[in-house]
Protein backbone atom coordinates (compact mmCIF):
# COMPACT_ATOMS: atom_id res chain seq x y z
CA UNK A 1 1.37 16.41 9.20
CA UNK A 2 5.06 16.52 9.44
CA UNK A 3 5.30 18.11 6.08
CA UNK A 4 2.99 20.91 6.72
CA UNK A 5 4.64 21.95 10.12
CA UNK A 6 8.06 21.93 8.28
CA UNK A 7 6.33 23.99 5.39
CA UNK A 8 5.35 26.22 8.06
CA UNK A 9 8.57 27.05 10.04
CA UNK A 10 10.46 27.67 6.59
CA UNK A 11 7.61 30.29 6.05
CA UNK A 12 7.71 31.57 9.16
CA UNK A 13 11.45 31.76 9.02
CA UNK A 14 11.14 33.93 5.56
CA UNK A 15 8.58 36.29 6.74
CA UNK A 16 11.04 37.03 9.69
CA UNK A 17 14.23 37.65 7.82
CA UNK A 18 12.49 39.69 5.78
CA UNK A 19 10.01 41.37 8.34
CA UNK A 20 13.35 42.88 10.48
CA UNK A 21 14.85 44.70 7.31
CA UNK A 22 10.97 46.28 6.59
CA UNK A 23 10.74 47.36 10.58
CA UNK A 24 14.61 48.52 10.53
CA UNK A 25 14.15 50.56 7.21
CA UNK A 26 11.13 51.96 8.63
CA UNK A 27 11.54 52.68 11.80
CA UNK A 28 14.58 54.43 10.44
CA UNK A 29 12.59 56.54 8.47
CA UNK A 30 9.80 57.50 11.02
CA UNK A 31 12.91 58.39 13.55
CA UNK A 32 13.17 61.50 12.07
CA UNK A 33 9.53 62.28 11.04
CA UNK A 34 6.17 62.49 12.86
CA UNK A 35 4.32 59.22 13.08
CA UNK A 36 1.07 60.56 12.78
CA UNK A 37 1.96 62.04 8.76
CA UNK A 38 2.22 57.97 8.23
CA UNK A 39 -0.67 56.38 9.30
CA UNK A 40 -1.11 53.52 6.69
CA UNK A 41 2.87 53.18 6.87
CA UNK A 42 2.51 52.65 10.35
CA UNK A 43 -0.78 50.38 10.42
CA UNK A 44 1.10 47.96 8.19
CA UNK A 45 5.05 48.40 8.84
CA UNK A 46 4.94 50.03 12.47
CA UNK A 47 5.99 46.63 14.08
CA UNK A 48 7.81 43.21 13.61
CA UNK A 49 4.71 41.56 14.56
CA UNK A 50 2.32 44.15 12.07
CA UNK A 51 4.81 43.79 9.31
CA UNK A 52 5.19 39.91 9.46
CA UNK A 53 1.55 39.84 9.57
CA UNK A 54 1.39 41.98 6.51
CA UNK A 55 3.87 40.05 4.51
CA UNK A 56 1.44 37.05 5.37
CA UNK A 57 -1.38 38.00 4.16
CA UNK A 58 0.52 40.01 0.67
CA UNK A 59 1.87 36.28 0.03
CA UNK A 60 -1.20 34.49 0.47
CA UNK A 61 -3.99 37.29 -1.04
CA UNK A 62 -5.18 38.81 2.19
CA UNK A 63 -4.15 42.35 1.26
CA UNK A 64 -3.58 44.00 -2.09
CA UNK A 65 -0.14 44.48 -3.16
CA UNK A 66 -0.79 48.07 -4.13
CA UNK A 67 -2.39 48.77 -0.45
CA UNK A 68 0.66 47.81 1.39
CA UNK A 69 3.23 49.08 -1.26
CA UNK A 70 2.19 52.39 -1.61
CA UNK A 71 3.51 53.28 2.01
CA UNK A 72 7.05 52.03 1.59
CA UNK A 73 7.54 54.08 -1.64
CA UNK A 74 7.31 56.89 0.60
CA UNK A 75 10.05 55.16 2.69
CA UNK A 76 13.13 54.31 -0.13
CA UNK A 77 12.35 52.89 -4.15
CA UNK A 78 14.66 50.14 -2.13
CA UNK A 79 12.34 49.00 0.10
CA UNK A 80 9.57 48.61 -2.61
CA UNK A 81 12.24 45.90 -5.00
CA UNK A 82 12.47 44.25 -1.66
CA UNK A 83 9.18 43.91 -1.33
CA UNK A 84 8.90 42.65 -5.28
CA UNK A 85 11.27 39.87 -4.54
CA UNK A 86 9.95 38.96 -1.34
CA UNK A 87 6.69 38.39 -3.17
CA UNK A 88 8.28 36.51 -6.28
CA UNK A 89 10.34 34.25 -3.74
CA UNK A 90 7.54 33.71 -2.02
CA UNK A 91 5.36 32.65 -4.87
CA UNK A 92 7.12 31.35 -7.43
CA UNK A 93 10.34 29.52 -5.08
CA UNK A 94 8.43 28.64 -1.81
CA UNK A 95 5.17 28.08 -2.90
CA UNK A 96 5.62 25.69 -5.71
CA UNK A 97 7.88 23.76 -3.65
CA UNK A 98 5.93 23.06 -0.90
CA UNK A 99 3.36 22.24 -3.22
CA UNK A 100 5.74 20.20 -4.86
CA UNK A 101 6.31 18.36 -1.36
CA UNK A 102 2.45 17.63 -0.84
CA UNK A 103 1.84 16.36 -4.00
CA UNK A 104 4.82 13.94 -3.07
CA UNK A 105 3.16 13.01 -0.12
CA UNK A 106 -0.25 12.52 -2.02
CA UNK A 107 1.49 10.34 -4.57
CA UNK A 108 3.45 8.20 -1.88
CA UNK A 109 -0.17 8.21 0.02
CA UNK A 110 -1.90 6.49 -2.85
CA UNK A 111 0.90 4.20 -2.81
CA UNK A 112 0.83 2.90 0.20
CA UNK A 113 -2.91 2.76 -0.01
CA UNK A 114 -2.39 0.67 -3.12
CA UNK A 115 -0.43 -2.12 -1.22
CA UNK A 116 -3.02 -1.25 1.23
CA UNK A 117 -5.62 -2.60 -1.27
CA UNK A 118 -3.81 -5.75 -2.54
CA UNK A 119 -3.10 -6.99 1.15
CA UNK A 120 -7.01 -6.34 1.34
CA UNK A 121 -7.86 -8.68 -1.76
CA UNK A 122 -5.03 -11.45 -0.49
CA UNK A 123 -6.65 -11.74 3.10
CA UNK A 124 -10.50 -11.67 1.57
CA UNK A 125 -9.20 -14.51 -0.80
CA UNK A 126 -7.64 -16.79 1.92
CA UNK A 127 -10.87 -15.43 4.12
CA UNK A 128 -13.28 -17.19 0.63
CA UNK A 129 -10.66 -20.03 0.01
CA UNK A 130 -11.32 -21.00 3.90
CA UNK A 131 -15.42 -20.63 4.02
CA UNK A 132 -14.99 -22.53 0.38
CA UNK A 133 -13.42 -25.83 2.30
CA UNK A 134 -15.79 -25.32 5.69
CA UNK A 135 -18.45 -25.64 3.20
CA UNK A 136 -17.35 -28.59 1.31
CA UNK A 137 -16.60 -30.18 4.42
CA UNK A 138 -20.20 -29.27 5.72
CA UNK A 139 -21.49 -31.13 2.79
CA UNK A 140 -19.41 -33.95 2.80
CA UNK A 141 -20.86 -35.57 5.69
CA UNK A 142 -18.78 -38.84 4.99
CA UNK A 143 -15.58 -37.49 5.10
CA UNK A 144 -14.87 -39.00 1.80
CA UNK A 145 -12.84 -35.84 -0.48
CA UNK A 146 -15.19 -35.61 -2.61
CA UNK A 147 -19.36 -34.84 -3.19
CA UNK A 148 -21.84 -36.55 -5.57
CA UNK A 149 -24.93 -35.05 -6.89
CA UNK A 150 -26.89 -36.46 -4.47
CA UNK A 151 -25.30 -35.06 -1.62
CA UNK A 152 -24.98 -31.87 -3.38
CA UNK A 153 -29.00 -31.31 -4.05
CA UNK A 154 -29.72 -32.78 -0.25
CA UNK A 155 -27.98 -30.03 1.13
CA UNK A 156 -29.61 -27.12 -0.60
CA UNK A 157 -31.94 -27.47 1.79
CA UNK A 158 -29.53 -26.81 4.67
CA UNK A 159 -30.02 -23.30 6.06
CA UNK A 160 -26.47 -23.74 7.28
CA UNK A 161 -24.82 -24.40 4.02
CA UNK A 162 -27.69 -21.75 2.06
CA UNK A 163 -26.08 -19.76 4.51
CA UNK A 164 -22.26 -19.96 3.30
CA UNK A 165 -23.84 -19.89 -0.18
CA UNK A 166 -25.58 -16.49 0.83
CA UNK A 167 -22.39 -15.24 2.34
CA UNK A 168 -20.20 -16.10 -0.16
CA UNK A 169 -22.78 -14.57 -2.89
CA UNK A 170 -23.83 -17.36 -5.07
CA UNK A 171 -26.88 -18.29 -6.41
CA UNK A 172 -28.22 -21.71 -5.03
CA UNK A 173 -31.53 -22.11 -7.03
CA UNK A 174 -30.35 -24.18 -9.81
CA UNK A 175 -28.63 -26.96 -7.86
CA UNK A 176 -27.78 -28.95 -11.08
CA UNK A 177 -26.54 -26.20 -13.42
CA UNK A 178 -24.16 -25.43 -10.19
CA UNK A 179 -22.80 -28.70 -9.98
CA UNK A 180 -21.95 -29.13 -13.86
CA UNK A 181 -19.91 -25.57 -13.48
CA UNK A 182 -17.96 -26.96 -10.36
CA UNK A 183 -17.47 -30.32 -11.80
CA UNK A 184 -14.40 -29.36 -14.26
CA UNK A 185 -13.02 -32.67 -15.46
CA UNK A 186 -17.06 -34.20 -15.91
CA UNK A 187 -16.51 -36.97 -13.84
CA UNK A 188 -19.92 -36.59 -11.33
CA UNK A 189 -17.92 -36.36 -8.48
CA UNK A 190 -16.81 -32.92 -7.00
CA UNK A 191 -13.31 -32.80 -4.97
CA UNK A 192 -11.87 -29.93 -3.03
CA UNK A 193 -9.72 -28.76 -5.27
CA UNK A 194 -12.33 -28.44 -7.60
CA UNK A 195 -15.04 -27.03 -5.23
CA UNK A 196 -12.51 -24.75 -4.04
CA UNK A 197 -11.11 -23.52 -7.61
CA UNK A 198 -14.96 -23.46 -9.17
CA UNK A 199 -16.25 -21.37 -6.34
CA UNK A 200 -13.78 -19.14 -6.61
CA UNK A 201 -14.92 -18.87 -10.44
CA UNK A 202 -18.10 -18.19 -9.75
CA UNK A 203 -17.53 -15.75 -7.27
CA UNK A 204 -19.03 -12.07 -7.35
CA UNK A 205 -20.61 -10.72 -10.72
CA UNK A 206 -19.24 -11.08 -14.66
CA UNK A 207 -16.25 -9.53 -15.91
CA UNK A 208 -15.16 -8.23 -18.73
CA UNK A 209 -12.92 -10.55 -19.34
CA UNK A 210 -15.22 -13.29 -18.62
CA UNK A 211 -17.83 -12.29 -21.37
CA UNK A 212 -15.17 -11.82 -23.80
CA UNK A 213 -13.89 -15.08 -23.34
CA UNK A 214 -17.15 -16.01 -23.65
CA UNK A 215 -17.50 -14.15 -26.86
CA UNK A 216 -14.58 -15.49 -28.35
CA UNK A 217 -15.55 -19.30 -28.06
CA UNK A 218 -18.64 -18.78 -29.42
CA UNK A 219 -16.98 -17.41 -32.42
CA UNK A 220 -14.97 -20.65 -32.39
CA UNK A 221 -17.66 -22.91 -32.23
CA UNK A 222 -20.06 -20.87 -34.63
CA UNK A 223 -16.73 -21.40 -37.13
CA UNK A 224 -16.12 -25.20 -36.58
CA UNK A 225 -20.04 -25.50 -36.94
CA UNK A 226 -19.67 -23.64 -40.03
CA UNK A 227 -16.82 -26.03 -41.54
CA UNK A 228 -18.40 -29.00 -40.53
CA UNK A 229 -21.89 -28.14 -42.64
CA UNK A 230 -19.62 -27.12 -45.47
CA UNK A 231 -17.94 -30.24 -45.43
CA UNK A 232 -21.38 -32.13 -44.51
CA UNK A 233 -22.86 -30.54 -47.72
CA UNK A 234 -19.64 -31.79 -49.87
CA UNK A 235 -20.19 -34.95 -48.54
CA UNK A 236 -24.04 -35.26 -49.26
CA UNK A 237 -23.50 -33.15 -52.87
CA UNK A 238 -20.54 -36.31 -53.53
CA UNK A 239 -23.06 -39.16 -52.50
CA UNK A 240 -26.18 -37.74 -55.02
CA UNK A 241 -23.36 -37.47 -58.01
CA UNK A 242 -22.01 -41.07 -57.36
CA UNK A 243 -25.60 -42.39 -56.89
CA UNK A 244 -27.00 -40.12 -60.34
CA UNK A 245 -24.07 -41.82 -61.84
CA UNK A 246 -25.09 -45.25 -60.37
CA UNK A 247 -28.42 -45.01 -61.42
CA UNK A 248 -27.42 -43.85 -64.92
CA UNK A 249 -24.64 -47.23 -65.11
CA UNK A 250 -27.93 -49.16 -64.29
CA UNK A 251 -29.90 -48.48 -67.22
CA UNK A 252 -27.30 -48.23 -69.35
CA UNK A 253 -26.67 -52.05 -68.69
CA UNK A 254 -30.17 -53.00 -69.03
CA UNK A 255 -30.51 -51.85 -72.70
């Protein structure tokens, strides 16, 4: 707002400088001549107000050059290259460098609406972080740290806690595939830390960064699979040569 009322005065100041030499040279010019001969001269130039309104609207497309101009050639050839660079100034100086200054302003705008956006994500996190422990601590009814499986599947039927799980947009269904994804380190017991960190995980929809990690360990373990049945088939392609060879040493000795 503050740009556009300062790009307004410094119009408003142009169109006046330049309005008073338009309504001098003119008004010098009808002085000795009979209004009525001029009538377009007059409807545009007559006054300061007329002629700062006309300069307006030749700046901005409101009126055709070639409307307005043709009355001040009858005036001076000096009027009409004022009126040129009025129009050039205008256009190519003022113009583009208020436009410059908006575009500023949009660019700072987005800025700030950027930070906006990561202060956003930081306070839902914290927000999910804190729902994450009221939930763990909803389930862990004996105030121990950390959750077995059997107090994890007795409280799928909570509507309170199938209520954080709705909230917090995971899928309770499958109460046993959940707790092998939260339980990191495989020990059957869940703590905070790793409720907290495997909920966050599992948060929201797949990435793309989640299926190509995803991707690439499958490629790992199709490869290891791969060089272990190569190496299985060496091993089982060494045992039938040393036991042809056995069998061969065998009959060999009995004749």
């Amino acid at each position: 707002v503050r740009a556009v009322c300062w790009a307004l005065v410094l119009m408003l100041m142009i169109i006046y400088v330049f309005a008073m030499i338009f309504v001098q040279s003119v008004s010098d010019f009808l002085s000795e001549r009979d209004d009525s001969s001029y009538p377009t001269l007059t409807t545009y130039w007559g006054t300061l107000p007329r002629t700062m309104f006309t300069l307006y609207k030749a700046a901005t497309g409101g009126v055709d050059w070639e409307n307005v101009i043709k009355p001040l050639s009858d005036v001076h050839w000096v009027v009409v290259l004022l009126f040129m660079i009025f129009i050039s100034f205008v256009l190519f100086a003022v113009l583009n460098t208020v436009t410059g200054v908006f575009c500023q302003k949009a660019i700072e705008s987005a800025s700030h609406d950027h930070e906006t956006q990561i202060r956003e994500q930081i306070r839902e996190k914290a927000l999910y972080m804190r729902k994450t422990r009221e939930l763990f601590k909803q389930i862990d009814t004996e105030d121990s740290n950390w959750i077995t499986y059997q107090q994890f599947e007795s409280h799928m039927k909570d509507e309170r806690v199938l209520a954080y799980f709705a909230i917090m947009g995971l899928d309770h269904n499958d109460a046993w595939d959940l707790f092998r994804l939260l339980d990191a380190d495989r020990s059957a017991f869940i703590d905070l830390e790793e409720f907290v960190l495997g909920f966050m995980r599992l948060r929201g929809t797949a990435k793309s960064i989640d299926i190509a990690k995803l991707s690439h360990e499958n490629k790992q373990m199709r490869a290891n699979l791969e060089y272990f049945t190569g190496r299985l088939e060496k091993f089982v392609a060494h045992l039938e040569a040393s036991s042809f060879f056995s069998e061969q040493g065998e009959e060999l000795a009995t004749l």
